[in-house]
Protein backbone atom coordinates (compact mmCIF):
# COMPACT_ATOMS: atom_id res chain seq x y z
CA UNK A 1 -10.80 114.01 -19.07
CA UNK A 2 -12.61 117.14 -17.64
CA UNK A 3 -14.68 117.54 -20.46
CA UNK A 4 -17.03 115.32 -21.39
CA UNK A 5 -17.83 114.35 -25.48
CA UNK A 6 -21.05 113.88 -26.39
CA UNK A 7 -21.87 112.24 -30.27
CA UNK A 8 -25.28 113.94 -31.04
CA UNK A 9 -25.36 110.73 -33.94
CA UNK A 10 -27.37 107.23 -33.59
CA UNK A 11 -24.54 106.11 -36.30
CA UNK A 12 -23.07 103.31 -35.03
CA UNK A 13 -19.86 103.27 -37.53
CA UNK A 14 -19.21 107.02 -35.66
CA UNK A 15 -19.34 105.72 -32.49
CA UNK A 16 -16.72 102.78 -33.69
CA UNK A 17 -14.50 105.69 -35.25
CA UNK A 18 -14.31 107.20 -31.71
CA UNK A 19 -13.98 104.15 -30.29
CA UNK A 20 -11.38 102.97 -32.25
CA UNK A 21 -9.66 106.32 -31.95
CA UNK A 22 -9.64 106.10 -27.82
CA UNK A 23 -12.07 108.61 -27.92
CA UNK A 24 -14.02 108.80 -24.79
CA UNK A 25 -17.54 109.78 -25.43
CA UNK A 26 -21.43 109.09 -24.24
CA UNK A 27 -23.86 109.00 -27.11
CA UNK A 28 -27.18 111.49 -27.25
CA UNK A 29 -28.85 111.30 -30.60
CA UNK A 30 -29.99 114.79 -31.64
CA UNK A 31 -33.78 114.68 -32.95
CA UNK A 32 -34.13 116.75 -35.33
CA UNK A 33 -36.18 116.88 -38.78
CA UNK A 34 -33.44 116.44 -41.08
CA UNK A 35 -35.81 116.10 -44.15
CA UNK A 36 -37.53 119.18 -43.71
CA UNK A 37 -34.14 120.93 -42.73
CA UNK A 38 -32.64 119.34 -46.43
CA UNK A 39 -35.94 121.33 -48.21
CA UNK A 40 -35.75 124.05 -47.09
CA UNK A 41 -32.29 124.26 -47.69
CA UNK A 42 -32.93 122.86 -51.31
CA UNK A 43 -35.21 125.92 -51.65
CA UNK A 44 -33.07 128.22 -50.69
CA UNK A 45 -30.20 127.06 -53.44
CA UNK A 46 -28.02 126.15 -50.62
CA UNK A 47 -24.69 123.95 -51.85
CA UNK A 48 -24.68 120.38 -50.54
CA UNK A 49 -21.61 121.24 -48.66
CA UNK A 50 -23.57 123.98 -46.72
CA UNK A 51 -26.24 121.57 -46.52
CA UNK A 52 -24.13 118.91 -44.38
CA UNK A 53 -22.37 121.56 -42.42
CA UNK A 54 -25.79 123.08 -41.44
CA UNK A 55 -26.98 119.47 -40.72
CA UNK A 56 -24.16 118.77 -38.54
CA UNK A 57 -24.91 122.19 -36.57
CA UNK A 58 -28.34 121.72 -36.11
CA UNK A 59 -28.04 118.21 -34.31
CA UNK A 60 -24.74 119.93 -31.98
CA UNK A 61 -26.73 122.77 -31.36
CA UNK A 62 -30.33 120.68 -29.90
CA UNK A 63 -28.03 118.48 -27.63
CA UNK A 64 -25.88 121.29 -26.33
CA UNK A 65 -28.82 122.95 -25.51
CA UNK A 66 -29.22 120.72 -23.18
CA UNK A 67 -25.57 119.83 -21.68
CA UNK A 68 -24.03 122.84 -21.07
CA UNK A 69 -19.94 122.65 -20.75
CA UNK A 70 -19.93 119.48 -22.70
CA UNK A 71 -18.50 119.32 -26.10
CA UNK A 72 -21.19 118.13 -28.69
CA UNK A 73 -20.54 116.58 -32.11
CA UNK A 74 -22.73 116.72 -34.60
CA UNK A 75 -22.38 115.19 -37.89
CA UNK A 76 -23.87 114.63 -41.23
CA UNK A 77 -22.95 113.52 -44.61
CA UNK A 78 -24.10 113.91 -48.49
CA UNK A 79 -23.49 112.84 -51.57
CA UNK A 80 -23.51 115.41 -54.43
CA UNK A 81 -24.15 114.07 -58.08
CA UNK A 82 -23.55 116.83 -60.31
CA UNK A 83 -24.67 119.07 -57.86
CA UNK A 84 -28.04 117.30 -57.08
CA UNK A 85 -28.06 115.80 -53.68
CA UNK A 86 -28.82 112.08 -53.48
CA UNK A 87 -30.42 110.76 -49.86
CA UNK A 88 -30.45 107.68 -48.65
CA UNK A 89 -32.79 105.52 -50.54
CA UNK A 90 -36.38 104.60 -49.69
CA UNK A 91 -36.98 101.47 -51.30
CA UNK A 92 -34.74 98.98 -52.79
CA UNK A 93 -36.42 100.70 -56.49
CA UNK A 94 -34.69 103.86 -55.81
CA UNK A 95 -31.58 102.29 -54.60
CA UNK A 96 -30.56 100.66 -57.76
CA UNK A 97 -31.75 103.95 -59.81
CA UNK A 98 -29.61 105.87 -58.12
CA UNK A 99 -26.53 103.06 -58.31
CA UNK A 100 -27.52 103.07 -62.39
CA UNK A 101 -27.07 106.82 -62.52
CA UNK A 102 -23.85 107.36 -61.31
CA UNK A 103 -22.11 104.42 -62.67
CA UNK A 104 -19.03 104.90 -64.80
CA UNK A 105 -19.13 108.16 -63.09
CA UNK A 106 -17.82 110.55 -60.73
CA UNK A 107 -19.62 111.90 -57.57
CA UNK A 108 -17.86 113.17 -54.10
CA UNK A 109 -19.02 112.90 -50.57
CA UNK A 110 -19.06 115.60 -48.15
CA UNK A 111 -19.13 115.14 -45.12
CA UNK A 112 -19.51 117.43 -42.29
CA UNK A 113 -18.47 117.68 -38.37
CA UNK A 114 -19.32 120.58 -36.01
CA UNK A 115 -18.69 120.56 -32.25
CA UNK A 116 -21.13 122.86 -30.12
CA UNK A 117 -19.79 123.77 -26.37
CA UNK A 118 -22.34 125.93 -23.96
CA UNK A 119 -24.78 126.70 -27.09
CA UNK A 120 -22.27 127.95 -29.68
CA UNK A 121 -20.08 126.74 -32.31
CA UNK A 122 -16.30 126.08 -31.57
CA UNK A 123 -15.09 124.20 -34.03
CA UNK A 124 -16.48 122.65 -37.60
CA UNK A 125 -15.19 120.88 -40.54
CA UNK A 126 -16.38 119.69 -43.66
CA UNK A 127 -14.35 116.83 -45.53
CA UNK A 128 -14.87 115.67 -49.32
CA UNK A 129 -14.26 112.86 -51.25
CA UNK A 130 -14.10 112.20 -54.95
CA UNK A 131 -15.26 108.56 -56.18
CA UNK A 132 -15.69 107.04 -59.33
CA UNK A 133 -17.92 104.10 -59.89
CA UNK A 134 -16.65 101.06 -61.84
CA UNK A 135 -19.65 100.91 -65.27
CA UNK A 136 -20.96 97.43 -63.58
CA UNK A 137 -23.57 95.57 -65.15
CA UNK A 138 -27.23 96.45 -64.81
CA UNK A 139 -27.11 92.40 -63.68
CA UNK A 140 -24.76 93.01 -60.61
CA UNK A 141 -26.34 95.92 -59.48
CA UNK A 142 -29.93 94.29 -59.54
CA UNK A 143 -27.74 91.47 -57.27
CA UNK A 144 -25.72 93.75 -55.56
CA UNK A 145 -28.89 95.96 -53.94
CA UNK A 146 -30.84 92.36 -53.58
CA UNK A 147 -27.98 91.01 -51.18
CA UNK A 148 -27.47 94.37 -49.13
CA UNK A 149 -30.62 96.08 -49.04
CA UNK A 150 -30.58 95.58 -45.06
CA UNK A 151 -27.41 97.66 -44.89
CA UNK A 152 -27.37 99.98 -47.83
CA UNK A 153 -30.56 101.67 -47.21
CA UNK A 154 -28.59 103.63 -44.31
CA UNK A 155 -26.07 104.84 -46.82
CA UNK A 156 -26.42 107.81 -49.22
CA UNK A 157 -25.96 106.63 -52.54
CA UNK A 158 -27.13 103.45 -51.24
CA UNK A 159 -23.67 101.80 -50.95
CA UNK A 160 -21.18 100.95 -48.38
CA UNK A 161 -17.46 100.99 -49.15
CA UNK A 162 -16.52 99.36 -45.76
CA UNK A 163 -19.10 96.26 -46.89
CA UNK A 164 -19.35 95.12 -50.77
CA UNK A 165 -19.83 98.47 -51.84
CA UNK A 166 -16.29 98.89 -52.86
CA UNK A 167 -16.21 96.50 -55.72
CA UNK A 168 -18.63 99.73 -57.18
CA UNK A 169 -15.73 101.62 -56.76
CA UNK A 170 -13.01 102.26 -59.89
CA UNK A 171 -11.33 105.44 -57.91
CA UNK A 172 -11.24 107.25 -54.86
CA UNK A 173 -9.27 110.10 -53.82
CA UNK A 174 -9.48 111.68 -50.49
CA UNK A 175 -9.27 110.31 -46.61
CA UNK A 176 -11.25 106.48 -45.82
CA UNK A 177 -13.11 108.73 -42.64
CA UNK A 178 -14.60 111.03 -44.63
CA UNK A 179 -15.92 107.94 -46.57
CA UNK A 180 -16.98 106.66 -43.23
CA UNK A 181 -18.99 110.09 -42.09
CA UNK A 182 -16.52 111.81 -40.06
CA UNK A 183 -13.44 114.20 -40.49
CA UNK A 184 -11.76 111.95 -38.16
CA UNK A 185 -7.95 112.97 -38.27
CA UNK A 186 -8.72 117.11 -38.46
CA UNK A 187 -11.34 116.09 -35.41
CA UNK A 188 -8.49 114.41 -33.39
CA UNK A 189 -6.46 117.29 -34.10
CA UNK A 190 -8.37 119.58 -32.45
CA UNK A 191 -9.52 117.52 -29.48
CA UNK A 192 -5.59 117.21 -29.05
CA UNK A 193 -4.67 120.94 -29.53
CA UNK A 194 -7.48 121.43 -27.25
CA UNK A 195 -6.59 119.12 -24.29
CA UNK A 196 -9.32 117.18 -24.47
CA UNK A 197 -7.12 114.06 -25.32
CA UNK A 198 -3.58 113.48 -24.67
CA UNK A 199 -1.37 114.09 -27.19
């Protein structure tokens, strides 16, 4: 491969997508201020679905920057409630409030890919995914965030549907990746169409 693929993410479930996929890639975790990025953005009325794609850029753009020629992925991923954004949770408090709030109810995950190459955007996608929780018991939850705190408090919406997470879950419609973080299949696409992998 005579370009090289750089995931501008310190997620390790990304880097076992690409992995998984074949992919070759090195890791560079972009640092950026996400938080003050997702206010601003807030302020501005921005959707959440422009919110993750701008994410995404933001973290391509700072490590392309720096690696010219390479192809950079940045990616990010949100979870609209009604159109309120939900982050991932600070304490194991806010975890279960935000579990309570959406249960019996729907929500969708977006979640948003955008490759950089010499300092400008080639390529970007933004996947979604509609999920329903299951109404569980105030009990389970309480259990549920007490057993997986560790894990969950890396997840928006403070659940993992690759862990325990999925017994929340009554419905989901839309591709497992996109539940994962990444527009896998429409990114392999493109790599392929692209060269980049063999196809």
């Amino acid at each position: 491969m005579s370009v090289p693929i750089l995931l501008a993410s310190g997620s390790a479930i990304r880097a076992q997508l690409l992995e998984n996929a074949g992919v070759p890639f090195l890791v560079q975790t972009a640092r950026v201020d996400e938080e003050t990025a997702k206010r601003a953005l807030l302020a501005e009325n921005a959707s959440p679905r422009d919110i993750a794609d701008t994410l995404a850029e933001m973290k391509a753009r700072k490590v392309s920057d720096k690696n010219p020629g390479a192809m950079v992925l940045g990616c990010d991923q949100v979870l609209d409630f009604d159109g309120q954004l939900m982050s991932k949770p600070e304490t194991p408090e806010q975890a279960l409030a935000q579990l309570k709030a959406m249960r019996g109810k729907r929500h969708m995950l977006l979640s948003a890919a955008v490759i950089y190459q010499n300092a400008q955007p080639v390529w970007r996608h933004v996947g979604q995914v509609r999920l329903r929780m299951r109404a569980s018991s105030d009990a389970y939850l309480k259990d549920y965030v007490a057993r997986n705190w560790n894990s969950i408090r890396h997840a928006v919406g403070a659940y993992k549907l690759e862990e325990e997470g999925v017994r929340l879950f009554a419905t989901i419609d839309g591709d497992y990746f996109n539940v994962l973080g990444m527009p896998l299949l429409e990114l392999l696409n493109f790599l392929a169409v692209k060269g980049v992998i063999d196809q």
